[in-house]
C-alpha atoms as a PDB file:
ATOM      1  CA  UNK A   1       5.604  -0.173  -0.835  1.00  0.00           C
ATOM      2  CA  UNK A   2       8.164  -2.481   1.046  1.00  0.00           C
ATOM      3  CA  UNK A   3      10.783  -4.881   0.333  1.00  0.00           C
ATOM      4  CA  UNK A   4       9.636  -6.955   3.025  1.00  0.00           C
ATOM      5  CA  UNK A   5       6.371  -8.946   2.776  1.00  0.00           C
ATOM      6  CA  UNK A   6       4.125  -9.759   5.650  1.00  0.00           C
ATOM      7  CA  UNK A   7       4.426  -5.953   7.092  1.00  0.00           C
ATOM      8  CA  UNK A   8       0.476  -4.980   6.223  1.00  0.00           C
ATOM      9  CA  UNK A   9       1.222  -2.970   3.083  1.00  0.00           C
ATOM     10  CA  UNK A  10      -2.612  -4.098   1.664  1.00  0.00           C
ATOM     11  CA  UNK A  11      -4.181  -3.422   4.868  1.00  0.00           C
ATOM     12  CA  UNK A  12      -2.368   0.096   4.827  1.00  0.00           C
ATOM     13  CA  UNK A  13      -2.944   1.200   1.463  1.00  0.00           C
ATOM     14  CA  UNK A  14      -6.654   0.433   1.482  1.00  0.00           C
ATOM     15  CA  UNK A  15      -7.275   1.913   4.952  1.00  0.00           C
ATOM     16  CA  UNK A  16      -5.048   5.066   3.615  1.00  0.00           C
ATOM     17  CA  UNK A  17      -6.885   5.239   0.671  1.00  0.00           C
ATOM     18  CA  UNK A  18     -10.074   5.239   2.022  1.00  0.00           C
ATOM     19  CA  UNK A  19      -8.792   8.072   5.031  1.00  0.00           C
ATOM     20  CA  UNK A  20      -8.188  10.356   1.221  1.00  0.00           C
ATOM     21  CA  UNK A  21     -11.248   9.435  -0.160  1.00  0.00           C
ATOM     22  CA  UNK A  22     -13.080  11.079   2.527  1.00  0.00           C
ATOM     23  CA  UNK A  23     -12.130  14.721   0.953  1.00  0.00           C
ATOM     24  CA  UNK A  24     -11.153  14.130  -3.072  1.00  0.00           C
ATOM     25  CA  UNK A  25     -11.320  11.564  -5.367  1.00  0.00           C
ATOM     26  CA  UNK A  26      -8.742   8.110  -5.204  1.00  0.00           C
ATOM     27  CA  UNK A  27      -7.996   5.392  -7.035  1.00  0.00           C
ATOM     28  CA  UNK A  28      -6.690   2.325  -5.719  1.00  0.00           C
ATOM     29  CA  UNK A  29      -4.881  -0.148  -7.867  1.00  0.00           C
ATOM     30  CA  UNK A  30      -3.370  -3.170  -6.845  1.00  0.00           C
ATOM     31  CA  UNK A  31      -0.179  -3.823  -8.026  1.00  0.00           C
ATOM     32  CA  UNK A  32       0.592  -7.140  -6.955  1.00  0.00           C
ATOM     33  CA  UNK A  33      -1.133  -9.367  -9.841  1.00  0.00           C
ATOM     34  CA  UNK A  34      -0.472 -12.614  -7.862  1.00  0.00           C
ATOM     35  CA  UNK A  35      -2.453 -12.307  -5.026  1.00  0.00           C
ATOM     36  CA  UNK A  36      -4.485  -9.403  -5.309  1.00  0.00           C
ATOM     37  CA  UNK A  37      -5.309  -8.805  -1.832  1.00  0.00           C
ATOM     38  CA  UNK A  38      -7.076  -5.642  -2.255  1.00  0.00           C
ATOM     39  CA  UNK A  39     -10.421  -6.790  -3.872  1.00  0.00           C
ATOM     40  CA  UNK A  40     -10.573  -9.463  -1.423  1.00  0.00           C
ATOM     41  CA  UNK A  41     -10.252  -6.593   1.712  1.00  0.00           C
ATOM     42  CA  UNK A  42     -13.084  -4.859   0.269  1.00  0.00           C
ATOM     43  CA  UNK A  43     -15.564  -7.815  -0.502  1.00  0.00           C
ATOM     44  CA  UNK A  44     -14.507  -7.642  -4.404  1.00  0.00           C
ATOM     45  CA  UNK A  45     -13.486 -10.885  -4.521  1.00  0.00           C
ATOM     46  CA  UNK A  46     -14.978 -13.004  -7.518  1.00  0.00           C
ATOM     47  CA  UNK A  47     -16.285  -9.908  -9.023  1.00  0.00           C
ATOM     48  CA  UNK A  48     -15.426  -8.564 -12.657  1.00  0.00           C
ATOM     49  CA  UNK A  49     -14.704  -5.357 -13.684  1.00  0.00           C
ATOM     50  CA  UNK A  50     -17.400  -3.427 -15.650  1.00  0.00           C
ATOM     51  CA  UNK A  51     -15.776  -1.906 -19.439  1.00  0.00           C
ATOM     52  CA  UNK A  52     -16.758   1.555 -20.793  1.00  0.00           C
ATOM     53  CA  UNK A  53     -15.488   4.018 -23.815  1.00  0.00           C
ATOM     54  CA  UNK A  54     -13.282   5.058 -21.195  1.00  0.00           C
ATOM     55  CA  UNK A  55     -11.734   1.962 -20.044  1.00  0.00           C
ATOM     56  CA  UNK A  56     -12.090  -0.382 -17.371  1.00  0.00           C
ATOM     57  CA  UNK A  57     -14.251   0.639 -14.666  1.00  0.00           C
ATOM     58  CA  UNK A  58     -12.968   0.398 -11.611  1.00  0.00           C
ATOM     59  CA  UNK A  59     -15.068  -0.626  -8.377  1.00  0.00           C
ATOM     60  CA  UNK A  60     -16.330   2.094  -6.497  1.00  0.00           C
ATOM     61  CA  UNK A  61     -16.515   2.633  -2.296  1.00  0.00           C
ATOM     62  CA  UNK A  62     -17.946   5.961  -2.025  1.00  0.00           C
ATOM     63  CA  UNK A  63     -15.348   8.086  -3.580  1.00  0.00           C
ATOM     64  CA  UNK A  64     -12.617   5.350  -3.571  1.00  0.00           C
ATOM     65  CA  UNK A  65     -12.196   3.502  -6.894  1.00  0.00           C
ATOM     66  CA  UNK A  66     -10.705   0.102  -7.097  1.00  0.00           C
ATOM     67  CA  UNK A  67      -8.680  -1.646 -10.106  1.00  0.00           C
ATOM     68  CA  UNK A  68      -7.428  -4.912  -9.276  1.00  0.00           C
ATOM     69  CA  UNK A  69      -6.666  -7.890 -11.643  1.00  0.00           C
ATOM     70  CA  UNK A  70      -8.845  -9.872  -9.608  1.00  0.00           C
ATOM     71  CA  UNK A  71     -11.731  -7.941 -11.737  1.00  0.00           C
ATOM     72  CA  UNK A  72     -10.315  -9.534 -15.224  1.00  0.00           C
ATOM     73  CA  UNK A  73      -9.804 -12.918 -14.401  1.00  0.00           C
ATOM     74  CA  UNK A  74     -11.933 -13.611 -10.937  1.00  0.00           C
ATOM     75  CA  UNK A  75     -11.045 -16.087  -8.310  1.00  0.00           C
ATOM     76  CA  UNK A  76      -8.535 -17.747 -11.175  1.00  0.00           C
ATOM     77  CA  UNK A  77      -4.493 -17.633  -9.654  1.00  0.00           C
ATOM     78  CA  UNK A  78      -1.544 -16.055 -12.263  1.00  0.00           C
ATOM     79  CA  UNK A  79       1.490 -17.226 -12.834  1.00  0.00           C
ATOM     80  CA  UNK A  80       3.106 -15.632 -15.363  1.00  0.00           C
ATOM     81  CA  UNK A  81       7.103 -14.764 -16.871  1.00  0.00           C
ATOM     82  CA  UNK A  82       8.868 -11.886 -15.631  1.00  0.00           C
ATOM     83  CA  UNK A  83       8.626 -10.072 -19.230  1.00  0.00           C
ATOM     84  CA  UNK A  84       4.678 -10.760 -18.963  1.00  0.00           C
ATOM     85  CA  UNK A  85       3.910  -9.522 -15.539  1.00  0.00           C
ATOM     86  CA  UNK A  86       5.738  -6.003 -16.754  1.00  0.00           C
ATOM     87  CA  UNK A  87       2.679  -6.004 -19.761  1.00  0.00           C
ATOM     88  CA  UNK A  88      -0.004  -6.745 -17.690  1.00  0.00           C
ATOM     89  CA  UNK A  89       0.528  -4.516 -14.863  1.00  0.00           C
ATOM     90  CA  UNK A  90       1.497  -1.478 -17.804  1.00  0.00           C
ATOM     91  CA  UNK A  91      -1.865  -2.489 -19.378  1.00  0.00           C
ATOM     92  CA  UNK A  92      -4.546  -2.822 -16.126  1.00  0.00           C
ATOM     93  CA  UNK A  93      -2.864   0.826 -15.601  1.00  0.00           C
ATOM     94  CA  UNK A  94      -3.464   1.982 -19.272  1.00  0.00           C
ATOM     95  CA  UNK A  95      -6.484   0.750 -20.179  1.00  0.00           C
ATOM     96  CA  UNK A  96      -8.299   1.699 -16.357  1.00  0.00           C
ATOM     97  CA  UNK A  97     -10.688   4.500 -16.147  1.00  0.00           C
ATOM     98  CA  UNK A  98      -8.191   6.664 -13.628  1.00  0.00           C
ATOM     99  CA  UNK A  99     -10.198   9.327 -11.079  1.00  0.00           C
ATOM    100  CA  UNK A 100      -8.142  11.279  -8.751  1.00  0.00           C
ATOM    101  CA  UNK A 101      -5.060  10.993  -7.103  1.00  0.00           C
ATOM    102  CA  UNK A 102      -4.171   7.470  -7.549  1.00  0.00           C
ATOM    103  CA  UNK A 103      -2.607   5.197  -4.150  1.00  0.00           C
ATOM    104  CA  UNK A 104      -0.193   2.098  -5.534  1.00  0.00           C
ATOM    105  CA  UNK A 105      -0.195  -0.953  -3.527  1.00  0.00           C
ATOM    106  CA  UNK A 106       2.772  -2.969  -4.193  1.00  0.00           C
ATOM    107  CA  UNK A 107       3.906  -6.203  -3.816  1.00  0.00           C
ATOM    108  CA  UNK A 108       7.077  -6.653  -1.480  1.00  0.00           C
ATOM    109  CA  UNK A 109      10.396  -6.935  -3.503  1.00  0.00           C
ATOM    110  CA  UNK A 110      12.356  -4.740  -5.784  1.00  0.00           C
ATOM    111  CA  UNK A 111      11.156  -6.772  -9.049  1.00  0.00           C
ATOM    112  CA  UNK A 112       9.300  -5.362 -12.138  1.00  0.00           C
ATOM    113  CA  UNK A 113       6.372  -3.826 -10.310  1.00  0.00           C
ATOM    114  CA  UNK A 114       8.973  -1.285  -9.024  1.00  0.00           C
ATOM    115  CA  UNK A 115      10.362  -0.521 -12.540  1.00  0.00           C
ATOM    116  CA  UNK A 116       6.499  -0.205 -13.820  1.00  0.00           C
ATOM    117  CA  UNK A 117       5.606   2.503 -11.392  1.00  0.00           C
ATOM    118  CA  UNK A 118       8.855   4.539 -12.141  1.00  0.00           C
ATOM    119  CA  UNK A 119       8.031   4.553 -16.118  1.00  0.00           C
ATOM    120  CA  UNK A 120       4.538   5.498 -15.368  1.00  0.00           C
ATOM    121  CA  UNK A 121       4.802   7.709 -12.598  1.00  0.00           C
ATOM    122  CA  UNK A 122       7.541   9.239 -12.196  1.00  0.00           C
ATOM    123  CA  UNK A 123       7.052  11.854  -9.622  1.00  0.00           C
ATOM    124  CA  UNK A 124       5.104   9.422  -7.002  1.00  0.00           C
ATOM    125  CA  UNK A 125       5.558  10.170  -3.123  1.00  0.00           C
ATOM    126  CA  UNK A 126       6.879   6.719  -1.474  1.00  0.00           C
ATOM    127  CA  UNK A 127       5.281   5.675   1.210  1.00  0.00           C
ATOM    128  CA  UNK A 128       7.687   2.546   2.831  1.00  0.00           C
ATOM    129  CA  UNK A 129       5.776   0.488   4.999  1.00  0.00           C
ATOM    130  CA  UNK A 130       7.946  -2.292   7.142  1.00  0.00           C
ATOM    131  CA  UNK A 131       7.474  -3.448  11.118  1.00  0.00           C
ATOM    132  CA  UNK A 132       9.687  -2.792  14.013  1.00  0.00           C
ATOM    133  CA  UNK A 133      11.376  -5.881  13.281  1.00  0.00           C
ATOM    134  CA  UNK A 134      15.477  -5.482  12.995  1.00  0.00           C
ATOM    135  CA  UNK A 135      14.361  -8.132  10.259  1.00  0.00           C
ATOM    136  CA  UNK A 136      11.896  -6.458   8.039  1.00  0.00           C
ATOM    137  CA  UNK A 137      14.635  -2.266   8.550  1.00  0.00           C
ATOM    138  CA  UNK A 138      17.573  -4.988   7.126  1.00  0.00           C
ATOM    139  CA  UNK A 139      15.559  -5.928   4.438  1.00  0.00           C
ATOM    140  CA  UNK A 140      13.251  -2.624   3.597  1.00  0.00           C
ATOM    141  CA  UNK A 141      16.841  -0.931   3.542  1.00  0.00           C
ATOM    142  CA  UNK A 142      17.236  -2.167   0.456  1.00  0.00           C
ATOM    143  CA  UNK A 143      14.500  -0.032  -0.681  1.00  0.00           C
ATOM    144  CA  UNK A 144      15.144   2.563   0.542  1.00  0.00           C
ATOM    145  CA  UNK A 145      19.172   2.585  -0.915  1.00  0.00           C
ATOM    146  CA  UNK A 146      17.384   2.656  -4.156  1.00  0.00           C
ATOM    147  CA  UNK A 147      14.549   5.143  -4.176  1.00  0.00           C
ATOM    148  CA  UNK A 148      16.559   7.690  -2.023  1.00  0.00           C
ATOM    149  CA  UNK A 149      20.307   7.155  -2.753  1.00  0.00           C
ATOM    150  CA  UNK A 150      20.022   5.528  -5.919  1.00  0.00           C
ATOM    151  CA  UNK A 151      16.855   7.787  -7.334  1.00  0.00           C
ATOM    152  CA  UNK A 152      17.549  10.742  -5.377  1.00  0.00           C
ATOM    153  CA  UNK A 153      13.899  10.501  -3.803  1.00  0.00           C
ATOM    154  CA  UNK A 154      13.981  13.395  -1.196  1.00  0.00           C
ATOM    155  CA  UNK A 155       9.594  13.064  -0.477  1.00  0.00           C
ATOM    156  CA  UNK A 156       9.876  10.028   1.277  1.00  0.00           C
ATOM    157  CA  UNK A 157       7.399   8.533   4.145  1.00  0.00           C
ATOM    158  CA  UNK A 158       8.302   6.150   6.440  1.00  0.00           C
ATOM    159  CA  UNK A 159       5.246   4.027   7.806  1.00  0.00           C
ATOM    160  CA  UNK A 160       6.318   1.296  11.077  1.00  0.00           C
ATOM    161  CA  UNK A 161       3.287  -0.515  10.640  1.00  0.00           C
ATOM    162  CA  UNK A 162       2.272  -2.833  13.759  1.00  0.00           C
ATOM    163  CA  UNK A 163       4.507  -0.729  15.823  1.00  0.00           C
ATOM    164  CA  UNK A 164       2.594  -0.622  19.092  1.00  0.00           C
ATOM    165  CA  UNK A 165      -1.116  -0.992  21.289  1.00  0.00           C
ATOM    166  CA  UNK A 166      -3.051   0.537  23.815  1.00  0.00           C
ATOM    167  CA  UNK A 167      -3.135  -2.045  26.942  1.00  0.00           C
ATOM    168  CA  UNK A 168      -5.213   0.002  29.500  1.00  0.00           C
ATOM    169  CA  UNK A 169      -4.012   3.204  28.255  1.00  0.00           C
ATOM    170  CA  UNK A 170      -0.092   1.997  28.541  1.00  0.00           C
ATOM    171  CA  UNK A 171       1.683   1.576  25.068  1.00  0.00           C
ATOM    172  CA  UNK A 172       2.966  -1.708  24.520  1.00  0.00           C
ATOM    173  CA  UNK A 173       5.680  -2.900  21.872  1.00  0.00           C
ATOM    174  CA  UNK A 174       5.448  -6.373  21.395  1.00  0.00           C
ATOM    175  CA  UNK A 175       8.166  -6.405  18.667  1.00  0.00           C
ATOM    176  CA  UNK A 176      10.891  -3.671  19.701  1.00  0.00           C
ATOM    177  CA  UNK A 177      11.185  -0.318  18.701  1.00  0.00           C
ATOM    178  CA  UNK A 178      13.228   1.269  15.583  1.00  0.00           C
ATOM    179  CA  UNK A 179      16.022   3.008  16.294  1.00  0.00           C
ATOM    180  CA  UNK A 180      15.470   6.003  14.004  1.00  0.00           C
ATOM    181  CA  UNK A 181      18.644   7.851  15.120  1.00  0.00           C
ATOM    182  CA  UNK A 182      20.887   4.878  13.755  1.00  0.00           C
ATOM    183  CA  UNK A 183      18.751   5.403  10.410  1.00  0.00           C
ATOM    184  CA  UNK A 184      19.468   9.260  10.108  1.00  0.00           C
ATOM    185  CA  UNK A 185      22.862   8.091  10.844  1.00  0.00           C
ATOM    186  CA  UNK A 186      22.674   5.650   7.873  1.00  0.00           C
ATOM    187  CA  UNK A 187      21.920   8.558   5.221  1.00  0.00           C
ATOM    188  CA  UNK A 188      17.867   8.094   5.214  1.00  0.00           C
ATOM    189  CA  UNK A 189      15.741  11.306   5.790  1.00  0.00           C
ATOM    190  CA  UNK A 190      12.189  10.809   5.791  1.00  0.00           C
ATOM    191  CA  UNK A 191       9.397  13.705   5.261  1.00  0.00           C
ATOM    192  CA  UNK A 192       7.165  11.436   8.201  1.00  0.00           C
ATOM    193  CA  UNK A 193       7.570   8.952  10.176  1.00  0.00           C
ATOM    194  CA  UNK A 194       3.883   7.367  11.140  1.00  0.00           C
ATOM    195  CA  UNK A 195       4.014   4.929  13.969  1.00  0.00           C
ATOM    196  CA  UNK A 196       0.645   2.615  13.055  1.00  0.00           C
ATOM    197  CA  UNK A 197      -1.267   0.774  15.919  1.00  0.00           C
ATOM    198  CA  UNK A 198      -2.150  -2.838  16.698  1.00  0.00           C
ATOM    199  CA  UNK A 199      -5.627  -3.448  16.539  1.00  0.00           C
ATOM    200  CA  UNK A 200      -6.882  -6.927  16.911  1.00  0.00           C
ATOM    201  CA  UNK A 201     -10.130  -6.116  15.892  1.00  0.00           C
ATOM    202  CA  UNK A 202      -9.178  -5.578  11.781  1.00  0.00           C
ATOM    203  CA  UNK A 203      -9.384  -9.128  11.163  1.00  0.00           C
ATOM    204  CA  UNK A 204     -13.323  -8.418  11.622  1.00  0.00           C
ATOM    205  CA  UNK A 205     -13.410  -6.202   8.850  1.00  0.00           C
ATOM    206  CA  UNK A 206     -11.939  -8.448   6.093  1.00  0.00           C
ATOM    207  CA  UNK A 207     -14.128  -8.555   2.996  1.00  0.00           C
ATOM    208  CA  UNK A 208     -15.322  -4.912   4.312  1.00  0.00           C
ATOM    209  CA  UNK A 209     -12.754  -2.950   4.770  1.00  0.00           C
ATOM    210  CA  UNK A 210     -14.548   0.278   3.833  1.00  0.00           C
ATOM    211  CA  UNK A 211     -16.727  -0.226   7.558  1.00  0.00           C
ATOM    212  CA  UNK A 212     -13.808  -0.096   9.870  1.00  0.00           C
ATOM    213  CA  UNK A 213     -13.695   3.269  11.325  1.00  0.00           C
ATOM    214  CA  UNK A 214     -10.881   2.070  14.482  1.00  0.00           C
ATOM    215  CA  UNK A 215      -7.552   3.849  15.450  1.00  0.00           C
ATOM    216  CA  UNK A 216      -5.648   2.487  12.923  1.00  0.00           C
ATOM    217  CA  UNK A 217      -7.788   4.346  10.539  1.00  0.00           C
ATOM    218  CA  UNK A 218      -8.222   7.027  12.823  1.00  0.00           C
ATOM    219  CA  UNK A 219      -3.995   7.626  12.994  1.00  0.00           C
ATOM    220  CA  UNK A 220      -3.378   7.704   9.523  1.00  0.00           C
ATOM    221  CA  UNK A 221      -5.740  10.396   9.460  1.00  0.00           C
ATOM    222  CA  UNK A 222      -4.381  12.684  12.294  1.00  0.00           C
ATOM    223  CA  UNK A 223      -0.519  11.813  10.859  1.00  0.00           C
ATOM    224  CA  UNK A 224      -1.347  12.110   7.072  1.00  0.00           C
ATOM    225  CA  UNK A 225      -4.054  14.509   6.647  1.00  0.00           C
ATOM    226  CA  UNK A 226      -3.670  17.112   9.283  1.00  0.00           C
END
């Protein structure tokens, strides 16, 4: 989740997703019912949902299931009222055939997505995703004074996504770094803080996400799994 849009929360999520999938069951569901990035990263896109006794099916990768309201109404774009979106997100989680632990990718904001999740799932584990930009902390503060100081959250993960790359084995940071003493000094505590890479190459993967095997994928495993 952020507060900030642009920061790679879709890329994250799926890649993060699959990195759990590799050892237990997961399902994925997009949460942002605008643009529904999530079937389009995996090659989804213009696809429907299949419906069972026990719901909606969700696409499968392996052992990573997918629900996205992309498989309802296709390639068509959603614009709907604020009281609406809260229904339709409440129902694509209802009515979904759920298997395993289940990853939330959410849109940027603090809207009704946000509220959603917290009547659903209470006890979820944030994971914050923003960049290094002084930009995107301002604005994914906001976030954060709500799910830790406002909700008391104390499981909190911190993710600077785009935070760095390899340039002939030196580490480069094109866009700063966080100053994560000036945020302990704020209040936040964080359980992790993951530092994800730069890699140019992820833009080949689009539409097939579930093939890339590079070091972003390959850091979210070392940091989250072991």
């Amino acid at each position: 989740m952020s507060a900030k849009g642009g920061v790679g929360k879709s890329i994250f999520s799926a890649i993060f997703s699959l990195v759990l999938s590799e050892k237990e069951d997961v399902t994925l569901i997009d949460m942002d019912i605008h643009t529904m990035a999530s079937s389009k990263l995996f090659g989804f896109e213009g696809k429907l949902h299949e419906v069972s006794k026990n719901g909606i099916e969700p696409f499968n990768i392996g052992r990573l299931n997918l629900i996205s309201l992309s498989g309802v109404v296709k390639n068509n774009y959603v614009i709907l009222p604020g009281g609406n979106q809260s229904s339709v997100m409440e129902s694509l989680i209802s009515f979904s055939n759920l298997k395993g632990n289940v990853v939330f990718d959410m849109p940027p904001g603090l809207g009704d997505e946000l509220l959603v999740l917290e009547k659903l799932a209470n006890n979820y584990s944030p994971l914050v995703v923003t960049t290094p930009s002084k930009v995107s902390i301002k604005v994914v503060k906001y976030l954060l004074d709500y799910i830790e100081k406002e909700k008391g959250k104390k499981n909190v993960s911190l993710v600077v996504n785009m935070a760095y790359f390899n340039c002939d084995d030196k580490i480069v940071k094109p866009f700063g770094s966080v100053n994560y003493d000036e945020l302990k000094y704020e209040g936040y505590s964080f359980d992790k803080i993951v530092e994800i890479p730069i890699d140019p190459k992820i833009e080949d993967y689009i539409g097939r996400i579930q093939d890339y095997s590079g070091e972003i994928k390959e850091k979210i495993k070392n940091d989250f799994l072991k």
